[in-house]
Every structure is written in structure tokens, then in C-alpha cells.
N, C-alpha and C. Protein backbone atom coordinates (compact mmCIF):
# COMPACT_ATOMS: atom_id res chain seq x y z
N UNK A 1 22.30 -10.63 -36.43
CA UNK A 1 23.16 -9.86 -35.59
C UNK A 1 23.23 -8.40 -36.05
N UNK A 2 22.60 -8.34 -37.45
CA UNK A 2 22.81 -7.14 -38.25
C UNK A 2 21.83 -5.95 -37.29
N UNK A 3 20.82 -6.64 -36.98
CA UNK A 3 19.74 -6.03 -36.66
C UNK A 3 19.93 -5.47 -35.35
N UNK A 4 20.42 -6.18 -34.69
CA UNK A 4 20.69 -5.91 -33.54
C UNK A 4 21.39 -4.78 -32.97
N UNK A 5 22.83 -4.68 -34.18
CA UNK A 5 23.39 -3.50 -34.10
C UNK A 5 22.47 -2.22 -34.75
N UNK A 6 22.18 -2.37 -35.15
CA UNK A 6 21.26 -1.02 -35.69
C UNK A 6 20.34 -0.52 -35.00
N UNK A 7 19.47 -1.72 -33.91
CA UNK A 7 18.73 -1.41 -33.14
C UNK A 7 19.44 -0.35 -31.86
N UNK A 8 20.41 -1.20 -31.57
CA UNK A 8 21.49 -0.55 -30.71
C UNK A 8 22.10 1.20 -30.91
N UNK A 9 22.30 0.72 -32.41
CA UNK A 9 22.67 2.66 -32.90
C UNK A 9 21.54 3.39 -32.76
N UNK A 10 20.08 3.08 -32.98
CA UNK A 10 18.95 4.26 -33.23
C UNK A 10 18.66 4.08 -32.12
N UNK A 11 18.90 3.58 -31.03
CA UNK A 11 18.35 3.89 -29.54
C UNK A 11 19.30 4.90 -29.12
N UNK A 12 20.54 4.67 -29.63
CA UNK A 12 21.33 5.56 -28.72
C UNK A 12 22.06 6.74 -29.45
N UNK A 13 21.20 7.07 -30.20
CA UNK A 13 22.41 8.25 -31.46
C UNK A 13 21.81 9.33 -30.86
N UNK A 14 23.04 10.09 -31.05
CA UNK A 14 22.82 11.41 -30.89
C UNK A 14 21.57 12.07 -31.41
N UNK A 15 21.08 13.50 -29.99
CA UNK A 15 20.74 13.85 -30.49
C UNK A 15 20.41 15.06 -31.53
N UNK A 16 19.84 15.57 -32.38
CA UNK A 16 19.79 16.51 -33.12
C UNK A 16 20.19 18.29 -32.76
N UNK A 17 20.75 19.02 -33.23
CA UNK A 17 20.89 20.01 -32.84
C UNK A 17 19.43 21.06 -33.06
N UNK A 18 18.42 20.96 -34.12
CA UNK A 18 17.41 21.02 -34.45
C UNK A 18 16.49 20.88 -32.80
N UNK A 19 16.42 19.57 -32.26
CA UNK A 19 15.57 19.05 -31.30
C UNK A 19 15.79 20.09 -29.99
N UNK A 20 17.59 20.37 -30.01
CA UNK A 20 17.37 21.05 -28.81
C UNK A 20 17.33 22.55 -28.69
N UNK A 21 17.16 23.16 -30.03
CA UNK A 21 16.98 24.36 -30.41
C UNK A 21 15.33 24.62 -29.78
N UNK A 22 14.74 23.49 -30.56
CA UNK A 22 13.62 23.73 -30.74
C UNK A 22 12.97 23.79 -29.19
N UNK A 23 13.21 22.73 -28.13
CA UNK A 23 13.33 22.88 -27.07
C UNK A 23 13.55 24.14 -25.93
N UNK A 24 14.93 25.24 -26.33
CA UNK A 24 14.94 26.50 -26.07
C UNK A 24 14.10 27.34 -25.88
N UNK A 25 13.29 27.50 -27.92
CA UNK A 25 12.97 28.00 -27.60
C UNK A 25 11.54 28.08 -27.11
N UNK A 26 11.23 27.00 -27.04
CA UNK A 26 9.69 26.80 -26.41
C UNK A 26 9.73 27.29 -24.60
N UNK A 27 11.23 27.81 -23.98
CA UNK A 27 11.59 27.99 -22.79
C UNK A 27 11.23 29.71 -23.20
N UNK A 28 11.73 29.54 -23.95
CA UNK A 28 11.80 31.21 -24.35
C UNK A 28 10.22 31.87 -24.68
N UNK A 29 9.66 30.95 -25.22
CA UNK A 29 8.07 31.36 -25.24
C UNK A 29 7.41 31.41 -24.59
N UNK A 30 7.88 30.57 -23.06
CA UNK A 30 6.79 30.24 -22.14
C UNK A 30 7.29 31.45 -20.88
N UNK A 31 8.51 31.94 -21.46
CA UNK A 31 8.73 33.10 -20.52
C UNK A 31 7.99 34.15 -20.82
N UNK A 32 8.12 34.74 -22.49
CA UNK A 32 7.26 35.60 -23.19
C UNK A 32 5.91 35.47 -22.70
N UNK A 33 5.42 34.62 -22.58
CA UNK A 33 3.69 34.57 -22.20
C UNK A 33 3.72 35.03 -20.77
N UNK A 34 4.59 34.51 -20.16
CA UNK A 34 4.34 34.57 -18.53
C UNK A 34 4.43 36.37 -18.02
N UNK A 35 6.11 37.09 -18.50
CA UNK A 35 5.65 38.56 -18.99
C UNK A 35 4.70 39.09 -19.17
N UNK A 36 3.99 38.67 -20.16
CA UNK A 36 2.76 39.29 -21.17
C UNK A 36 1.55 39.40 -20.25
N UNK A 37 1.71 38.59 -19.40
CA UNK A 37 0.32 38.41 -18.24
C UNK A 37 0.81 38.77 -16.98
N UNK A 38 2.12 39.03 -16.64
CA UNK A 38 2.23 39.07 -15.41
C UNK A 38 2.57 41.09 -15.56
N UNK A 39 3.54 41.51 -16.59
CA UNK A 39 3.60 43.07 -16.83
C UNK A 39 2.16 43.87 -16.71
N UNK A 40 1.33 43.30 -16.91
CA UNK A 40 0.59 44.72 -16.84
C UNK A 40 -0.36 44.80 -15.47
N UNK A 41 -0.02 44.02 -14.62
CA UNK A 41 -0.65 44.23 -13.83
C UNK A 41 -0.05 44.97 -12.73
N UNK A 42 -1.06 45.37 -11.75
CA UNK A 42 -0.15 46.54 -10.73
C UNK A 42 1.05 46.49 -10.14
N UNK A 43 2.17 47.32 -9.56
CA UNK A 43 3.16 46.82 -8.80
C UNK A 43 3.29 48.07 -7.81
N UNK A 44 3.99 47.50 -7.06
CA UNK A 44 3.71 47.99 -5.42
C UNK A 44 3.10 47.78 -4.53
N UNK A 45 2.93 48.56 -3.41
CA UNK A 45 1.81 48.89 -2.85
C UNK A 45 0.85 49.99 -2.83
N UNK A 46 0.98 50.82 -3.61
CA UNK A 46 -0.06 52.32 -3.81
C UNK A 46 -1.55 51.20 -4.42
N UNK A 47 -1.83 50.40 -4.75
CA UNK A 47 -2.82 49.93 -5.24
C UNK A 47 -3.33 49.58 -4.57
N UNK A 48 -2.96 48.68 -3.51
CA UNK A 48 -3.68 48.09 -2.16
C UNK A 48 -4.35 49.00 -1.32
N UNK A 49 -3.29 50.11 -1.34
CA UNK A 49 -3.41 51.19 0.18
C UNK A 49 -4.38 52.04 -0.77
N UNK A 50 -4.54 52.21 -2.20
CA UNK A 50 -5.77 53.13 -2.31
C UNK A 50 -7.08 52.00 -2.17
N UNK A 51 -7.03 51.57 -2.43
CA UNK A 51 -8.34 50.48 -2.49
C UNK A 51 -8.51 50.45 -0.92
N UNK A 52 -7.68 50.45 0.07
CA UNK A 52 -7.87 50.00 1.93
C UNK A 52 -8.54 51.43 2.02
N UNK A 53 -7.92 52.68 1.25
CA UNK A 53 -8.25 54.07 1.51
C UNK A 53 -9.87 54.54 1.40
N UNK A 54 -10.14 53.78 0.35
CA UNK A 54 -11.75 53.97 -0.29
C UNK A 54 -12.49 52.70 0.74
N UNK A 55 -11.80 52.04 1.35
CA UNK A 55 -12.82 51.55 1.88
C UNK A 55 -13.37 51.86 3.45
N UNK A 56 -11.85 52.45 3.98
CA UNK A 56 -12.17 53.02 4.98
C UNK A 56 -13.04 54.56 4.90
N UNK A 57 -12.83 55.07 4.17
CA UNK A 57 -13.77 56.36 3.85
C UNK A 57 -15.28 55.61 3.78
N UNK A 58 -15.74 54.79 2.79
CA UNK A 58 -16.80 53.96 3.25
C UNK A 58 -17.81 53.92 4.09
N UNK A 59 -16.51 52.98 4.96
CA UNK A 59 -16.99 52.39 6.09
C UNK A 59 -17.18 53.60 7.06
N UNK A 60 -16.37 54.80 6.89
CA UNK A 60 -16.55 55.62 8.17
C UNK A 60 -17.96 56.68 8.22
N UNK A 61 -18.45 56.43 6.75
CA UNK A 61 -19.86 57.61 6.06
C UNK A 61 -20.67 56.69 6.70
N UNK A 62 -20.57 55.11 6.24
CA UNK A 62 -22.10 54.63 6.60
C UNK A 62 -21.92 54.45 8.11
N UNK A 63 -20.75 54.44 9.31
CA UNK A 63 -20.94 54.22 10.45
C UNK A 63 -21.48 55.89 10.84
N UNK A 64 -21.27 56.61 10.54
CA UNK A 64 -21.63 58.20 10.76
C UNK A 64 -22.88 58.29 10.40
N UNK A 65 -23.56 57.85 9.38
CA UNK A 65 -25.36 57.57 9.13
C UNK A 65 -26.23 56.96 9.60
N UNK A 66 -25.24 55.54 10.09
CA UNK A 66 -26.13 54.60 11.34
C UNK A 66 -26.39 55.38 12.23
N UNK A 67 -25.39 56.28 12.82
CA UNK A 67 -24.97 56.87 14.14
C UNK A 67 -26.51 58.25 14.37
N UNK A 68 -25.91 58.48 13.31
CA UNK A 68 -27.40 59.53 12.71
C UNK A 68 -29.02 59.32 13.51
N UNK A 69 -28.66 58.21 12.68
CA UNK A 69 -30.23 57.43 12.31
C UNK A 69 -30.18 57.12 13.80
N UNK A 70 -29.53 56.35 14.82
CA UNK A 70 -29.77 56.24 16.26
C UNK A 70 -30.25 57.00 17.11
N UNK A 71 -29.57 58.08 16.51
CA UNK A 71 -29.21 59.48 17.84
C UNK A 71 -30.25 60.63 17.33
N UNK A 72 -31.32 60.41 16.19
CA UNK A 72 -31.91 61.41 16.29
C UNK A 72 -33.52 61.11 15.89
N UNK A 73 -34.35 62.13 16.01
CA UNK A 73 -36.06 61.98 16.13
C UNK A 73 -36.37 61.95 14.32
N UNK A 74 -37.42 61.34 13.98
CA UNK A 74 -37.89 60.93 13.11
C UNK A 74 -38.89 60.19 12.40
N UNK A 75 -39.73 60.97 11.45
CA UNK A 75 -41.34 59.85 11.33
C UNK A 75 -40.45 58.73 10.27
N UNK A 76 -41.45 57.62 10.73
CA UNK A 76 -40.88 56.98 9.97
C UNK A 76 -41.97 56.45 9.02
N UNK A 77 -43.83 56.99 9.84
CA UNK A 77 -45.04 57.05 8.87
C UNK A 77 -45.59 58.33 9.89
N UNK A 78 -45.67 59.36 9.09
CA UNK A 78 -46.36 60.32 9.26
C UNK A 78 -47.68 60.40 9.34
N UNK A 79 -48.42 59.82 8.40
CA UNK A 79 -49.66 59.27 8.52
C UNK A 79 -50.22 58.49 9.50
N UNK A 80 -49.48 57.35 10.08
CA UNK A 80 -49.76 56.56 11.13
C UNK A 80 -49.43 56.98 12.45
N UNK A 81 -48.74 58.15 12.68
CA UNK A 81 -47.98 58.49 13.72
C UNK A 81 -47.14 57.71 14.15
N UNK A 82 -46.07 56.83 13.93
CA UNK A 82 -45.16 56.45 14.51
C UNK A 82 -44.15 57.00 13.74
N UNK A 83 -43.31 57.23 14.74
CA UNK A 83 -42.06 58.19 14.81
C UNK A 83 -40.75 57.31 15.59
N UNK A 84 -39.27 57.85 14.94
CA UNK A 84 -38.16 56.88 15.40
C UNK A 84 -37.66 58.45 16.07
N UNK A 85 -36.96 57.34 17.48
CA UNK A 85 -36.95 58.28 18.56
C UNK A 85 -35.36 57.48 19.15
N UNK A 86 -34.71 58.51 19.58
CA UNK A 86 -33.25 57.86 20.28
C UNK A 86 -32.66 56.64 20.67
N UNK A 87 -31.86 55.96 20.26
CA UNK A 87 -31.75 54.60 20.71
C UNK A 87 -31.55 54.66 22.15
N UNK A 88 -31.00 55.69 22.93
CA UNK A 88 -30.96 55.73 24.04
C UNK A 88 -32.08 56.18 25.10
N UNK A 89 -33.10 57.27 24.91
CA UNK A 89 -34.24 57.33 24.98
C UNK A 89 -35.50 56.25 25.04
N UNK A 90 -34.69 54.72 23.87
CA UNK A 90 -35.62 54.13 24.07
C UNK A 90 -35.17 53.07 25.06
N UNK A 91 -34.56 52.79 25.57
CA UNK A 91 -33.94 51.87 26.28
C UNK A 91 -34.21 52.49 27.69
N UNK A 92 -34.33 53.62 27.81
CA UNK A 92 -34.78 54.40 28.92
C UNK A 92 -35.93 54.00 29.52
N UNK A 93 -36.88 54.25 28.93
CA UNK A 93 -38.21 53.76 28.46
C UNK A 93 -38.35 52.44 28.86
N UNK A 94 -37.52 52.12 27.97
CA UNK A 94 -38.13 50.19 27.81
C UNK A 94 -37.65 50.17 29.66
N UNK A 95 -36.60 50.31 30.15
CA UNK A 95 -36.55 50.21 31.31
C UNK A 95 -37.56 50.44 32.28
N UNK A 96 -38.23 51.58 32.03
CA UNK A 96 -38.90 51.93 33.00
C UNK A 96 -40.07 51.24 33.25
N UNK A 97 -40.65 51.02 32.08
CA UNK A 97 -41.94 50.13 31.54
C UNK A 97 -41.94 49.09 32.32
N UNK A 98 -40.57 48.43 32.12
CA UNK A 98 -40.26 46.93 33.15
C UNK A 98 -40.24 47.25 34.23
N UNK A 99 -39.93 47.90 34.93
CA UNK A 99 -39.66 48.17 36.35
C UNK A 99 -41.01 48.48 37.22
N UNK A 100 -42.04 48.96 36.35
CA UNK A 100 -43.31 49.47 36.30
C UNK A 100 -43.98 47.39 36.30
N UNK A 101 -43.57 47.07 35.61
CA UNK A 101 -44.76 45.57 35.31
C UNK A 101 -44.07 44.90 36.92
N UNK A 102 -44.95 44.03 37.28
CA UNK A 102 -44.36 43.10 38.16
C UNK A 102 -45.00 41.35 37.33
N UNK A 103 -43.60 41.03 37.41
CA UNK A 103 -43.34 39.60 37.18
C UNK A 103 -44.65 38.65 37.24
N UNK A 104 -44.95 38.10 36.22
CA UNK A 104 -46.35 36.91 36.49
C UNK A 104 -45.69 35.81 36.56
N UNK A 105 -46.14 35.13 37.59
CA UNK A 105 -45.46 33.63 37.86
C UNK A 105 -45.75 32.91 36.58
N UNK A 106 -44.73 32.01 36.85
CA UNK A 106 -45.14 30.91 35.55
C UNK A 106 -45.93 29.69 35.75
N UNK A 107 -46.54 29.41 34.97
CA UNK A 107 -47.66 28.68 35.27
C UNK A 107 -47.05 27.19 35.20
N UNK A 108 -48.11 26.02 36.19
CA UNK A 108 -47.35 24.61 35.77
C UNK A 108 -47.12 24.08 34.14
N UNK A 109 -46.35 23.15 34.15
CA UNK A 109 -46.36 22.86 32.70
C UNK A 109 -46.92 21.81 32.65
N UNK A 110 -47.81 21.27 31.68
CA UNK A 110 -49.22 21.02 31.23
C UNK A 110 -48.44 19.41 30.86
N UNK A 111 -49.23 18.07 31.50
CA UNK A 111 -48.97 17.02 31.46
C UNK A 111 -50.36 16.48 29.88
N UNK A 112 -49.64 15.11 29.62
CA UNK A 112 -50.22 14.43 28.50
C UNK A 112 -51.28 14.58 29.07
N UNK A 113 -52.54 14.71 27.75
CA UNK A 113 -53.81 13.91 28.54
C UNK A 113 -53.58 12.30 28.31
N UNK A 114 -54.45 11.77 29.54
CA UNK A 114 -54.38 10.21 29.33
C UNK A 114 -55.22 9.74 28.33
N UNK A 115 -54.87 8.68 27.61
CA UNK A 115 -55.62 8.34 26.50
C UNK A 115 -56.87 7.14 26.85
N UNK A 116 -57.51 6.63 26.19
CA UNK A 116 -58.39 5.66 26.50
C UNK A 116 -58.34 4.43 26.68
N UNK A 117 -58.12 3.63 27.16
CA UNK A 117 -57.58 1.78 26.98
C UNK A 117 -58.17 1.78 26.13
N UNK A 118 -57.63 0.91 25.14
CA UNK A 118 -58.13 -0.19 24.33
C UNK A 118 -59.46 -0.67 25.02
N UNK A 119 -60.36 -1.32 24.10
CA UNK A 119 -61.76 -1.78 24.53
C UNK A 119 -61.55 -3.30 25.01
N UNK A 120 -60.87 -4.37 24.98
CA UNK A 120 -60.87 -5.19 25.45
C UNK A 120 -59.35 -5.21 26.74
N UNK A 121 -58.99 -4.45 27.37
CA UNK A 121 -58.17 -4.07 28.10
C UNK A 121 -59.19 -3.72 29.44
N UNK A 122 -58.77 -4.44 30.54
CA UNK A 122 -59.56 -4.40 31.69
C UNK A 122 -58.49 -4.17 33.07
N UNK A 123 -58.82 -3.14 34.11
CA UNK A 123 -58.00 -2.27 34.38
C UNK A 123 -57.31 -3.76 35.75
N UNK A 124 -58.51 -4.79 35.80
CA UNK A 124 -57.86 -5.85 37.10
C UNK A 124 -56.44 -6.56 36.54
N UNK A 125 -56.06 -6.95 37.93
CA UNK A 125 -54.38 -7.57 37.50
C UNK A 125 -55.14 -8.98 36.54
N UNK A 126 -54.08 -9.62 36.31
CA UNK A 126 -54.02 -10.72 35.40
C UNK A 126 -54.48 -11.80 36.19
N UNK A 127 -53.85 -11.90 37.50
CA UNK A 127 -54.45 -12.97 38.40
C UNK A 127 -55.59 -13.46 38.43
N UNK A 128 -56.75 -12.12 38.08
CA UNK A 128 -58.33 -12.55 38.67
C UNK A 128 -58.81 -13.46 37.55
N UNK A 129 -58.14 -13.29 36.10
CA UNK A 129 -59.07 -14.04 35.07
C UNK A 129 -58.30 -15.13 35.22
N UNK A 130 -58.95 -15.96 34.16
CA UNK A 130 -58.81 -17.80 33.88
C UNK A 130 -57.03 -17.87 33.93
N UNK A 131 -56.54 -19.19 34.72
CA UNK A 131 -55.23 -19.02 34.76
C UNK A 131 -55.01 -19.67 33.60
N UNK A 132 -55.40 -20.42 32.49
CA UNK A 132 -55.01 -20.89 31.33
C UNK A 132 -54.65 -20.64 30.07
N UNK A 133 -55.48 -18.84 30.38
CA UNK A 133 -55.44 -17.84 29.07
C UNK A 133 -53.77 -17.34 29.21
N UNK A 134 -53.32 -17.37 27.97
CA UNK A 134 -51.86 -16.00 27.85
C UNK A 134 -52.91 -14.24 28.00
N UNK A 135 -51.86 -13.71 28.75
CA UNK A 135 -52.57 -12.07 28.78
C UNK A 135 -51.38 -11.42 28.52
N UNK A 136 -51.55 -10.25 27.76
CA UNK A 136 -50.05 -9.38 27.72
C UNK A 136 -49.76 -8.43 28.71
N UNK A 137 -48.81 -7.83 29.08
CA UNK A 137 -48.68 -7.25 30.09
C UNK A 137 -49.45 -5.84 29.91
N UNK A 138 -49.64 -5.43 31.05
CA UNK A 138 -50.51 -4.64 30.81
C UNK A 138 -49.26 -2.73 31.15
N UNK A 139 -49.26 -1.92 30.40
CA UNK A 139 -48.40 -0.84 29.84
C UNK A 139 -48.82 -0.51 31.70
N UNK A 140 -48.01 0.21 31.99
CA UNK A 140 -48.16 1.27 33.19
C UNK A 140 -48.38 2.44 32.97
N UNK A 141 -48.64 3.39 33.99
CA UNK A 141 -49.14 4.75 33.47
C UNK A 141 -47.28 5.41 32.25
N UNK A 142 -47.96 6.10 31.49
CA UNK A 142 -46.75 6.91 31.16
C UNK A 142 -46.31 8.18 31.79
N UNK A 143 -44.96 8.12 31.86
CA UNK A 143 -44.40 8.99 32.44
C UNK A 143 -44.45 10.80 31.96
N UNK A 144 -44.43 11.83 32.63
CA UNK A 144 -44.57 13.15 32.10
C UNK A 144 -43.39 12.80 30.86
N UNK A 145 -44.13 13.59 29.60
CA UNK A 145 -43.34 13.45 28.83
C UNK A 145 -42.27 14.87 29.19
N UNK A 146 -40.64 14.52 28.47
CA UNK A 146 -39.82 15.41 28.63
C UNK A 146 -40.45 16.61 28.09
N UNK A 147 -39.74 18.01 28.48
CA UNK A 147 -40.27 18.92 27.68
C UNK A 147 -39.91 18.79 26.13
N UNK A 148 -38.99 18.37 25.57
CA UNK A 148 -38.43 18.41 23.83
C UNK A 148 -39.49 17.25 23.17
N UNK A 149 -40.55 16.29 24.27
CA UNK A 149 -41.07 15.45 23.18
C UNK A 149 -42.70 16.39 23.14
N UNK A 150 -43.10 15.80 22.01
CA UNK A 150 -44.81 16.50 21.64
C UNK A 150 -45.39 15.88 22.54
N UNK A 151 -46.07 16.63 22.99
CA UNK A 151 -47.16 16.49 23.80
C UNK A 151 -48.54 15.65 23.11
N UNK A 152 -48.89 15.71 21.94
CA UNK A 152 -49.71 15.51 21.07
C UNK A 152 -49.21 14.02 20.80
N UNK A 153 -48.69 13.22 20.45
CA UNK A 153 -48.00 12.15 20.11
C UNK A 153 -48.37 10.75 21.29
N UNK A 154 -49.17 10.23 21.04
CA UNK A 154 -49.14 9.16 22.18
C UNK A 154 -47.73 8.18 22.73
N UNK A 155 -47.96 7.52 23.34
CA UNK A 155 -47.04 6.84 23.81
C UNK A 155 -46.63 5.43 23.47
N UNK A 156 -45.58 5.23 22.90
CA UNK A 156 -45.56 4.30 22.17
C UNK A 156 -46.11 2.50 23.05
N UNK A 157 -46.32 2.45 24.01
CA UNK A 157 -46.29 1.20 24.82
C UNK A 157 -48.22 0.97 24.85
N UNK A 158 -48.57 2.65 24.25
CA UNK A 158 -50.25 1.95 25.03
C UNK A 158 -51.05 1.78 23.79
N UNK A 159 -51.22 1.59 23.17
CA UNK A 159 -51.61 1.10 21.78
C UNK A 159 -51.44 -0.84 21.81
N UNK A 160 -52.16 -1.61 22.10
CA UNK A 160 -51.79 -3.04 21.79
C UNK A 160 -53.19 -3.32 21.38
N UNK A 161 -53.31 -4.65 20.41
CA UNK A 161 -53.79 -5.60 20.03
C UNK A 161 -54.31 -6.32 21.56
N UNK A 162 -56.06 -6.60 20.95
CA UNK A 162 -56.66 -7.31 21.84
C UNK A 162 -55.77 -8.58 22.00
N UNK A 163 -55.92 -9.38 23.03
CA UNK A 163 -55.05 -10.69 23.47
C UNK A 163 -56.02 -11.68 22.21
N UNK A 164 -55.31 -12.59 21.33
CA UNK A 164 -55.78 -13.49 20.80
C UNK A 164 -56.06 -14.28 21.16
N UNK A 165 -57.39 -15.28 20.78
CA UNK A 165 -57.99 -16.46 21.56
C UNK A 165 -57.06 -17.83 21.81
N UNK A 166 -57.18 -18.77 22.48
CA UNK A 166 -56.01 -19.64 23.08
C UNK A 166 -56.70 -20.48 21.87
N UNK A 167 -55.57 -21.15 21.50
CA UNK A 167 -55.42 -22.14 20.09
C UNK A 167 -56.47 -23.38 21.07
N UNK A 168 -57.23 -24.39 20.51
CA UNK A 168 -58.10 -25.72 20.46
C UNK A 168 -56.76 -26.74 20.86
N UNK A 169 -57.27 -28.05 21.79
CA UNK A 169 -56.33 -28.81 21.49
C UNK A 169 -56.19 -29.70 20.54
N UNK A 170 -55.06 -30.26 20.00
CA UNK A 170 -54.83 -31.34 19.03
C UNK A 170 -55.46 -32.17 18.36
N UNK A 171 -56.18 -32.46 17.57
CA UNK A 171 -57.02 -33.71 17.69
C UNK A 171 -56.23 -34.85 17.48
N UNK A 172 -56.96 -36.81 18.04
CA UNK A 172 -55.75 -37.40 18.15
C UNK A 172 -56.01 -37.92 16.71
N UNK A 173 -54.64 -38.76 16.13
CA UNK A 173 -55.19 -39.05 14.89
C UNK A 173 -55.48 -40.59 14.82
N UNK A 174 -56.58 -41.18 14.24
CA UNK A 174 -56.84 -42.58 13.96
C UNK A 174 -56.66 -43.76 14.02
């Protein structure tokens, strides 16, 4: 019973004034650090608005150089003679050029070639040969392929195996 009470006291004794000191100040340290990293960095807004400032200056030089480079004449190989000429000038141009071509129809679009039967594949219905043989069906023409499939690619249905010979009958046994 001795034990019991004792177990009872060290579960529940007070605790130390030491423990909750020590506790403090580990509150107190973790403020110190948080300071230490959070003070030196910028405050306000003058930091943002110069950084937005430099970038709009930036942005407004290289849109003023594009603008440049559009709007005015220039070799771009002296040697080869080609020269950069107005973006608007050229669109002028390109217009006129078109207006100048007349339209070429478009031509049909180009069907599979047909492939070869198989060598034991014979073009009569099934009816005319022996009615005793199995025959497989025989594929129909294939259809224009869509435009998204290859043209190059046969068709999966016309490719078969000659018909195999009809099995012997049974022999009887003894």
C-alpha cells in the first residue's frame, strides 16, 4: 500500500519553479530569434514602389526599342542585301502581293492505294466452290481512310491467312 502512495505523490507533485522558469525563457528566446530575422528586413512600402519604379522604366525603354526596330529601315546583311523595312510597309505589300495571286483550287484528296489479295484469295463469292469446305469471309473494299489516319498503314481486315485444309474423317476403331 506503501507503494502505491508514493506512486500517487510523484505523479502528482508539484511542479518545480526551476521547470517553469526555464520554460519562459525559451518563450523569450524564440521571440529574440524571430526579431533578429524579422528587424532587418524592409518596412513599408518605398521598397515595393521602387522596385515597381525600375521596372516600369524597363519595360517602357525596351517597348520604345521594339517600337524602333518596327517603324524604321535597316540592313540586317549588308552583304546579302536584305534589309528590315516597316512593319507597316510590309503588311502593305504582303497585301498587295495577295490580291495580285488568284486562288489555286484545291486539289482532291488522295485515296489508299488498294493493296493486293492474298495469293490464295479468289475474288468469286463462296457459293461457287465445294459446299463442304469452311471459307472465311471475304474483307470488303476498305473505306476512304479518315483524314487523321496514315495513309501508308494498311487496313487492318485485309491481311488473312490462307483458309486451312478440312480435317480427314475419323477412323473407326477395331
Amino acid at each position: 500500500m506503501a507503494e502505491l502512495e508514493s506512486a500517487r505523490r510523484i505523479a502528482y507533485a508539484p511542479t518545480p519553479f526551476s521547470t517553469w522558469l526555464g520554460i519562459v525563457c525559451l518563450f523569450v528566446l524564440f521571440g529574440v530569434i524571430v526579431l533578429a530575422v524579422v528587424g532587418p528586413s524592409p518596412r513599408g512600402t518605398d521598397y515595393e514602389e521602387t522596385r515597381a519604379k525600375k521596372r516600369i522604366e524597363q519595360l517602357k525603354t525596351l517597348r520604345e526599342e521594339n517600337q524602333k526596330e518596327l517603324a524604321t529601315y535597316a540592313w540586317v546583311d549588308k552583304n546579302k542585301g536584305v534589309a528590315r523595312i516597316p512593319i507597316d510597309r510590309a503588311m502593305e505589300l504582303t497585301v498587295a502581293d495577295l490580291t495580285q495571286k488568284k486562288p489555286a483550287p484545291a486539289g482532291p484528296i488522295a485515296t489508299p492505294a488498294e493493296q493486293a489479295a492474298p495469293a490464295g484469295a479468289s475474288p468469286a463469292p463462296a457459293a461457287s466452290q465445294q459446299s463442304g469446305t469452311a471459307q472465311p469471309a471475304q474483307p470488303s473494299k476498305p473505306a476512304a481512310s479518315p483524314a487523321g489516319q496514315n495513309a501508308a498503314s494498311p487496313p487492318p481486315a485485309t491481311q488473312q491467312s490462307p483458309p486451312a485444309p478440312a480435317s480427314p474423317a475419323p477412323a473407326t476403331t477395331p
